[in-house]
N, C-alpha and C. Protein backbone atom coordinates (compact mmCIF):
# COMPACT_ATOMS: atom_id res chain seq x y z
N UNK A 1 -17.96 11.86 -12.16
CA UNK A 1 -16.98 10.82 -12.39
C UNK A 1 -15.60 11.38 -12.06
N UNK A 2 -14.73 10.54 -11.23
CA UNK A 2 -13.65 10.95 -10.69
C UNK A 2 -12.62 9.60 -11.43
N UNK A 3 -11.26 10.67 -11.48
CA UNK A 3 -10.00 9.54 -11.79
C UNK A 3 -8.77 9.85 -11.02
N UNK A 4 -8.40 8.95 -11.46
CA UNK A 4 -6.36 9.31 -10.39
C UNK A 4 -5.56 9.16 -11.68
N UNK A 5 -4.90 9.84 -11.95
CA UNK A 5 -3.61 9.94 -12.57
C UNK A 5 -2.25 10.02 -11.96
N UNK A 6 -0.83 9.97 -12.32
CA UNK A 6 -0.03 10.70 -11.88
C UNK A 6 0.70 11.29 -12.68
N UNK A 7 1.93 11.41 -12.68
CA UNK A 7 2.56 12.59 -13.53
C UNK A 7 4.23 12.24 -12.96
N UNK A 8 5.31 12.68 -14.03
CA UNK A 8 6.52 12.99 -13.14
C UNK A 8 7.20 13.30 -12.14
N UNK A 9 5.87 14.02 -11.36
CA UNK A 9 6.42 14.54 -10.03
C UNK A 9 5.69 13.35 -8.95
N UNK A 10 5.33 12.01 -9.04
CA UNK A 10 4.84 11.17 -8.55
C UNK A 10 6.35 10.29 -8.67
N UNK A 11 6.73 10.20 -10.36
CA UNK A 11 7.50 9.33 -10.39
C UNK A 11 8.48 9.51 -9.67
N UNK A 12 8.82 11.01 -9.46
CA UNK A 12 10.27 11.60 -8.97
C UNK A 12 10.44 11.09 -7.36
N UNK A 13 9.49 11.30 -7.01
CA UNK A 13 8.84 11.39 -5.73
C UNK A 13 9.41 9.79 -5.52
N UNK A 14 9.00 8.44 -5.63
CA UNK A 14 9.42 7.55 -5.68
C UNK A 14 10.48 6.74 -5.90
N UNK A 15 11.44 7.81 -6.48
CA UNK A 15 12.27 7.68 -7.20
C UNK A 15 13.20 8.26 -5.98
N UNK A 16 12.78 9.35 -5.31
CA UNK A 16 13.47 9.95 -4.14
C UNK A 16 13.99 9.32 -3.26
N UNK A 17 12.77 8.00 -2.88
CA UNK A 17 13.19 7.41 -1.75
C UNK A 17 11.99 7.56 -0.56
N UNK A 18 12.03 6.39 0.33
CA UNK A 18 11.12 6.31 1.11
C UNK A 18 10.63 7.01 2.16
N UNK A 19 11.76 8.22 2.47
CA UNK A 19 11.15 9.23 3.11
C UNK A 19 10.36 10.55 2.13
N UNK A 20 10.52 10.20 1.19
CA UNK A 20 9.92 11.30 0.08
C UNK A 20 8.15 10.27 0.25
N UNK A 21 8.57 9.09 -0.34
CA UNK A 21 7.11 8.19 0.16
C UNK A 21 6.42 8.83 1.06
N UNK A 22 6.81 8.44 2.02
CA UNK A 22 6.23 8.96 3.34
C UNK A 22 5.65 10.27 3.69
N UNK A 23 6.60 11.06 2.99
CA UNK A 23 5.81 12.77 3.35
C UNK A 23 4.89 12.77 2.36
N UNK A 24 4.72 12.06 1.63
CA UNK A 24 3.20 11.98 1.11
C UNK A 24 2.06 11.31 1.99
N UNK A 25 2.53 10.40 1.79
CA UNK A 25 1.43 9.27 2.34
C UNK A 25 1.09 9.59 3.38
N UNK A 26 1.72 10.31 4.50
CA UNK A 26 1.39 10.37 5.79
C UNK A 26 1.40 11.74 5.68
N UNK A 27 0.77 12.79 5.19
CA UNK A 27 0.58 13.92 4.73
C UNK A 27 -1.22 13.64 4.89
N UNK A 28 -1.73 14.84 4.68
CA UNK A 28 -3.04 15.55 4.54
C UNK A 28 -4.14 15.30 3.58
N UNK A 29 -3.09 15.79 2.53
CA UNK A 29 -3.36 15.55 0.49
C UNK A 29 -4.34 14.37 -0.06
N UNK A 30 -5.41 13.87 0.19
CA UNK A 30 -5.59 13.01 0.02
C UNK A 30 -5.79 12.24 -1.46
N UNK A 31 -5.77 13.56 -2.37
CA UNK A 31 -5.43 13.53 -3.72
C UNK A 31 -3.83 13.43 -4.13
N UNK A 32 -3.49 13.80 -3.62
CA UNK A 32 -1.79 13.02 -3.91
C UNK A 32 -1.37 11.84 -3.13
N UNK A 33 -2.09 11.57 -2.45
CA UNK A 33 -1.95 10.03 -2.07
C UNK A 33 -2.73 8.99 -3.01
N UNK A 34 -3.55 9.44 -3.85
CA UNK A 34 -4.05 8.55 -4.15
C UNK A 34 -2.74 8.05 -5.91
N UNK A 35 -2.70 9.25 -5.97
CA UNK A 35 -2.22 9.72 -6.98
C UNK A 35 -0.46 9.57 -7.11
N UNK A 36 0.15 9.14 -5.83
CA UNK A 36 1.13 8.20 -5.69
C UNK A 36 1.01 6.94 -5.39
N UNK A 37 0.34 6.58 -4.67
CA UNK A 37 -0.19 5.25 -4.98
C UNK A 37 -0.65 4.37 -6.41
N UNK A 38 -1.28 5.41 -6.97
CA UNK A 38 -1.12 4.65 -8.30
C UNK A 38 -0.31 4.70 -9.08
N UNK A 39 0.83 5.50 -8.59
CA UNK A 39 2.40 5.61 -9.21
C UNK A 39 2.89 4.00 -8.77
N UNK A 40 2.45 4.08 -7.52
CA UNK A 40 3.48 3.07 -7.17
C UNK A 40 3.38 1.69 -7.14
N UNK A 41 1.94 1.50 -7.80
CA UNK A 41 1.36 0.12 -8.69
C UNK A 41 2.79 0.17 -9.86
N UNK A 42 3.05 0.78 -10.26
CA UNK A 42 3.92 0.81 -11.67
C UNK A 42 5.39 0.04 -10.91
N UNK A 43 6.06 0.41 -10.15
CA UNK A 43 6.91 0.59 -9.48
C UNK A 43 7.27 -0.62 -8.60
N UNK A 44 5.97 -1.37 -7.88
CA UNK A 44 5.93 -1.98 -7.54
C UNK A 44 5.35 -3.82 -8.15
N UNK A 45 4.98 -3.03 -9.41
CA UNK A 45 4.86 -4.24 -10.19
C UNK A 45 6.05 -5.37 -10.95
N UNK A 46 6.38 -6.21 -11.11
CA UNK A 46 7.45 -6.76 -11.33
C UNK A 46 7.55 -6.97 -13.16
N UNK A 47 6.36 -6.95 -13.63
CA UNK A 47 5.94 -6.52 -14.59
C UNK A 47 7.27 -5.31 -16.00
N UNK A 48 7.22 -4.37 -14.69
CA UNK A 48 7.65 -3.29 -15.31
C UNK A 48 9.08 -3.38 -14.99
N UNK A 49 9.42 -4.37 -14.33
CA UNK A 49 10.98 -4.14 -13.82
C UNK A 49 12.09 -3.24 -12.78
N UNK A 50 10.51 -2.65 -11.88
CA UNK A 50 11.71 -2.03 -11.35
C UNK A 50 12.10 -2.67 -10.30
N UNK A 51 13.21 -2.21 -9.45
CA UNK A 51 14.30 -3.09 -8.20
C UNK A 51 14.49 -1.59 -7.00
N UNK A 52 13.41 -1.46 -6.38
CA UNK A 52 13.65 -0.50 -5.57
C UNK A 52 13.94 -1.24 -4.30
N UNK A 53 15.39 -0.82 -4.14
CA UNK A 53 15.94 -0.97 -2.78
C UNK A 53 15.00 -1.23 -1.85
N UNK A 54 14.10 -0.09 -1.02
CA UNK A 54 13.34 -0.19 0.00
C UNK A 54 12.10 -0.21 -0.62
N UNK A 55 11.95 -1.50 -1.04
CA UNK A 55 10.20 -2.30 -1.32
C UNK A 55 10.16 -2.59 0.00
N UNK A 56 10.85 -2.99 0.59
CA UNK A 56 10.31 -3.46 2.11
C UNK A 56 9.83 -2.57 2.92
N UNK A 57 10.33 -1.07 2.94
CA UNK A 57 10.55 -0.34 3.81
C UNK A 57 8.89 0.77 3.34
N UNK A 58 8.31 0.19 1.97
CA UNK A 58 7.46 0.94 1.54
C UNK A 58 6.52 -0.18 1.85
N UNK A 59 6.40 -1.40 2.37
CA UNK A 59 5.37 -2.13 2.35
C UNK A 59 5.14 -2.14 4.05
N UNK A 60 6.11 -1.94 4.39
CA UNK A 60 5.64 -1.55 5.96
C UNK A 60 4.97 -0.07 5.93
N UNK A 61 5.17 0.79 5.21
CA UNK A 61 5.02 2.23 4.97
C UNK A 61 3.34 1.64 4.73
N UNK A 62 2.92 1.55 4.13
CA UNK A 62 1.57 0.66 3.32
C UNK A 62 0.75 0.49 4.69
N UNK A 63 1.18 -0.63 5.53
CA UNK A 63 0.71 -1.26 6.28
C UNK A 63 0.14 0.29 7.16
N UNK A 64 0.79 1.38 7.92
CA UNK A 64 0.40 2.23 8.64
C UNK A 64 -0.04 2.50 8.05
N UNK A 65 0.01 2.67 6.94
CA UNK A 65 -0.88 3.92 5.95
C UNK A 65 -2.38 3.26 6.32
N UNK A 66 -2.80 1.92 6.07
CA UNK A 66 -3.94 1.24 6.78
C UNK A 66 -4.42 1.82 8.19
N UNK A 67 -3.70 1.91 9.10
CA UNK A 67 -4.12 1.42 10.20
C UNK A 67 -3.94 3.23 10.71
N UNK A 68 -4.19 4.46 9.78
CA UNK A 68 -3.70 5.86 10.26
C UNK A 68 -5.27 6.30 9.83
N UNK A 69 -5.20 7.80 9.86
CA UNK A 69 -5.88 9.03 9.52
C UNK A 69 -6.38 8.89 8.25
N UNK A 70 -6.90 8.19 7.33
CA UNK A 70 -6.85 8.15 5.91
C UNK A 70 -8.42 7.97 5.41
N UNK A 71 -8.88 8.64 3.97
CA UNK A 71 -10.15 8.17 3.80
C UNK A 71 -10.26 6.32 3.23
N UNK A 72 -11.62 5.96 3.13
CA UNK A 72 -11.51 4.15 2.26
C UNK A 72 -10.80 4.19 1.86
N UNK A 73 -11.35 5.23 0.31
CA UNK A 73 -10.61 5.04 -0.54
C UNK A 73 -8.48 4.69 -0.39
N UNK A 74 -8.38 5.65 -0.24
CA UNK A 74 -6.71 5.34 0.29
C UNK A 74 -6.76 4.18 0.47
N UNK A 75 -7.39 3.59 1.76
CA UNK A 75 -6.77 2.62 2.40
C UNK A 75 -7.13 1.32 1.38
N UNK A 76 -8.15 1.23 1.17
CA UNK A 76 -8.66 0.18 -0.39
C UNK A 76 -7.48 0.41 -1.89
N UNK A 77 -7.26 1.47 -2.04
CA UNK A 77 -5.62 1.35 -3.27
C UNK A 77 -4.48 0.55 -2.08
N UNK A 78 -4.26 1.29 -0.66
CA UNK A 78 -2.90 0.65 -0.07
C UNK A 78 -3.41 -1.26 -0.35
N UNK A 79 -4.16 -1.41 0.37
CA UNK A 79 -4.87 -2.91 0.71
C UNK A 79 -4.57 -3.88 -0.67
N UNK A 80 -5.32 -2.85 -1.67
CA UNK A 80 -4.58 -3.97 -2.97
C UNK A 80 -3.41 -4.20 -3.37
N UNK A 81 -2.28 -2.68 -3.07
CA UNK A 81 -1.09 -2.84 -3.60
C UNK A 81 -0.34 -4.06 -2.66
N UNK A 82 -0.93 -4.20 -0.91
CA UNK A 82 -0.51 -5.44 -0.65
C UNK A 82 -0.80 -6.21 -1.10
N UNK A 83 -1.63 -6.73 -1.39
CA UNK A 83 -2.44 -7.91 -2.10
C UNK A 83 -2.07 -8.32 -3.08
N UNK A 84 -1.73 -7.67 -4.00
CA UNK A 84 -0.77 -7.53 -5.51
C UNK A 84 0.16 -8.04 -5.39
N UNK A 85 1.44 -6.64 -4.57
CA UNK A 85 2.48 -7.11 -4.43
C UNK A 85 3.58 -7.26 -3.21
N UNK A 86 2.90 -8.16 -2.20
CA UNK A 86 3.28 -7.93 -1.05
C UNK A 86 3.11 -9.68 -0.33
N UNK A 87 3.56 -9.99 0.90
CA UNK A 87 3.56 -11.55 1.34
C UNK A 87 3.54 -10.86 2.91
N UNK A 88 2.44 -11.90 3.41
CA UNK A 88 2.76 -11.80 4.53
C UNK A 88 4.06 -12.74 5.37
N UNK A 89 4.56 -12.32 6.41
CA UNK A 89 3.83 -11.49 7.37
C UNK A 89 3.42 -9.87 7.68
N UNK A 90 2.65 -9.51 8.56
CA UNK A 90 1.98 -7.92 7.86
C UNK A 90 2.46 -7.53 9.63
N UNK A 91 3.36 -7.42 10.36
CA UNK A 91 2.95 -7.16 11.85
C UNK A 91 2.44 -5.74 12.12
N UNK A 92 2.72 -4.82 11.14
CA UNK A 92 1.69 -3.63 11.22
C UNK A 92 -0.10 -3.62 11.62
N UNK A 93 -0.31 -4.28 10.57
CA UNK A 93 -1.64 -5.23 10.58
C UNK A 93 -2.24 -5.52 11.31
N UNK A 94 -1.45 -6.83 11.92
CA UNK A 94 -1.56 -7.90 12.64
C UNK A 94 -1.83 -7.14 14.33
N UNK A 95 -0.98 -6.36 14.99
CA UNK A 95 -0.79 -5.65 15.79
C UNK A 95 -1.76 -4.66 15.98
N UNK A 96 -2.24 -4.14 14.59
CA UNK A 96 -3.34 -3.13 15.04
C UNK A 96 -4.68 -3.37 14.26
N UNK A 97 -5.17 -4.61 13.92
CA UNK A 97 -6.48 -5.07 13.34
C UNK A 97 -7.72 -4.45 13.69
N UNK A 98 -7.54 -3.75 15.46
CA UNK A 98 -8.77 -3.42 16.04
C UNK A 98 -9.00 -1.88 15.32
N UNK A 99 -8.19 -1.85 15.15
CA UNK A 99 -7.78 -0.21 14.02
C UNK A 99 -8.47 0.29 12.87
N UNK A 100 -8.64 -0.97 12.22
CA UNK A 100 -9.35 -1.59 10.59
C UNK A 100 -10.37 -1.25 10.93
N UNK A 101 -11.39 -0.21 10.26
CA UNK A 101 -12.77 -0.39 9.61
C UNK A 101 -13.17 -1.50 9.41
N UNK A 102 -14.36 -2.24 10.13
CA UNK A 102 -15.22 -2.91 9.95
C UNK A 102 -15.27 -3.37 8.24
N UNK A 103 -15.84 -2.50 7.33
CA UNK A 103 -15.85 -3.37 6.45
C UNK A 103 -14.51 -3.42 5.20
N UNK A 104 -13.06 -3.22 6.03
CA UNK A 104 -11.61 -3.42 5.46
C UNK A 104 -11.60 -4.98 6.73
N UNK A 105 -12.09 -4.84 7.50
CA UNK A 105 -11.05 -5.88 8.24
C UNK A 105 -11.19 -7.39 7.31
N UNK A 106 -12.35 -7.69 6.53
CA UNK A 106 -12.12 -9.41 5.64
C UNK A 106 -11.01 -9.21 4.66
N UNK A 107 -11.06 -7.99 4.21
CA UNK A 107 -10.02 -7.77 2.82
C UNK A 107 -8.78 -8.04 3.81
N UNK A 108 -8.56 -7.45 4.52
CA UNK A 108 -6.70 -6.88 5.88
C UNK A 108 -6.82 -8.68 6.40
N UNK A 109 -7.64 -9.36 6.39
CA UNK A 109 -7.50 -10.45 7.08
C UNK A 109 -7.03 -11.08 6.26
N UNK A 110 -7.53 -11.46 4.67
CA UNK A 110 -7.19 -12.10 3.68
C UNK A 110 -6.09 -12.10 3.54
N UNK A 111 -5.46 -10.34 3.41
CA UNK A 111 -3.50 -9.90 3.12
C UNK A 111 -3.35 -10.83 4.72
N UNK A 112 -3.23 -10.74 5.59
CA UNK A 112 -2.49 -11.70 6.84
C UNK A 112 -2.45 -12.57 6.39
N UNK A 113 -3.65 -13.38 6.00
CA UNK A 113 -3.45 -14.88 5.96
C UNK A 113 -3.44 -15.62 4.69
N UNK A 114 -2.53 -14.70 3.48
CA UNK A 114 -2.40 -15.44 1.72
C UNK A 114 -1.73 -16.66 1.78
N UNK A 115 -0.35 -16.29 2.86
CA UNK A 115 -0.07 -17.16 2.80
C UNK A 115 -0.50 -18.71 3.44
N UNK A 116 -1.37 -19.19 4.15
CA UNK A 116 -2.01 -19.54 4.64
C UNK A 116 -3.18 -20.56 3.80
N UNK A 117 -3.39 -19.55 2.72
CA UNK A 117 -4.59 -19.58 1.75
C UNK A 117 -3.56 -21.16 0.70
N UNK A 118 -2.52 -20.48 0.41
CA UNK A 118 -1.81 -21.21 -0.55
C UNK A 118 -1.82 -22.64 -0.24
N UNK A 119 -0.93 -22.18 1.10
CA UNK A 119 -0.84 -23.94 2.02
C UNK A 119 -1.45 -24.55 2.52
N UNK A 120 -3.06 -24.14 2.68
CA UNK A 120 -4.11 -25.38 2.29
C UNK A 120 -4.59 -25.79 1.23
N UNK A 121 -4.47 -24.97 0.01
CA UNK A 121 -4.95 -25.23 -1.37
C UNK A 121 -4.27 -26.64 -1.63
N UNK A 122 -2.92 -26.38 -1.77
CA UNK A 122 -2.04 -27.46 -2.00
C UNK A 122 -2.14 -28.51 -1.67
């Protein structure tokens, strides 16, 4: 049985700024990616209140993180934190779909097209 935690030096890390993001995420570590990522459920939840400047700049960050070098897992935490807390449009995504693992591309299709989802419900 395996878990993800994080710790202060996740929070700090986020707290740094989106090139601190990044030298994680697009790093090697695949245990500290997971393990900022679930930092950044906290962070990115509206829930908790925070107002980080570059949410945008971390949800495009997200999107490569999909479409790169990464195990499922990773890419299944990035996929929900869009899903959670994110709107399309995704042109990361969108642009490189042929990229997606076979069985990510219904979940990556769903994040493209939420909005979509809404405005036929209605």
């Amino acid at each position: 049985m395996s878990y993800i935690t994080y710790t202060d030096d996740e929070m700090e890390i986020v707290k740094s700024g989106i090139e601190a993001i990044r030298n994680v995420l697009m790093g090697t570590d695949m245990g500290k990616k997971e393990s900022l990522l679930f930092c950044l459920d906290r962070f990115l939840d509206p829930w908790f209140g925070y107002q980080l400047p570059y949410q945008d700049a971390i949800v495009d960050l997200l999107q490569v993180v999909i479409v790169s070098d990464n195990t499922l897992s990773v890419k299944e935490a990035v996929l929900q934190l869009i899903c959670d807390y994110a709107w399309p449009p995704f042109p990361v995504l969108e642009e490189n779909f042929e990229r997606v693992e076979a069985e990510l591309r219904p979940d990556v299709s769903y994040a493209m097209h939420m909005d979509k989802e809404i405005e036929t419900d209605s």
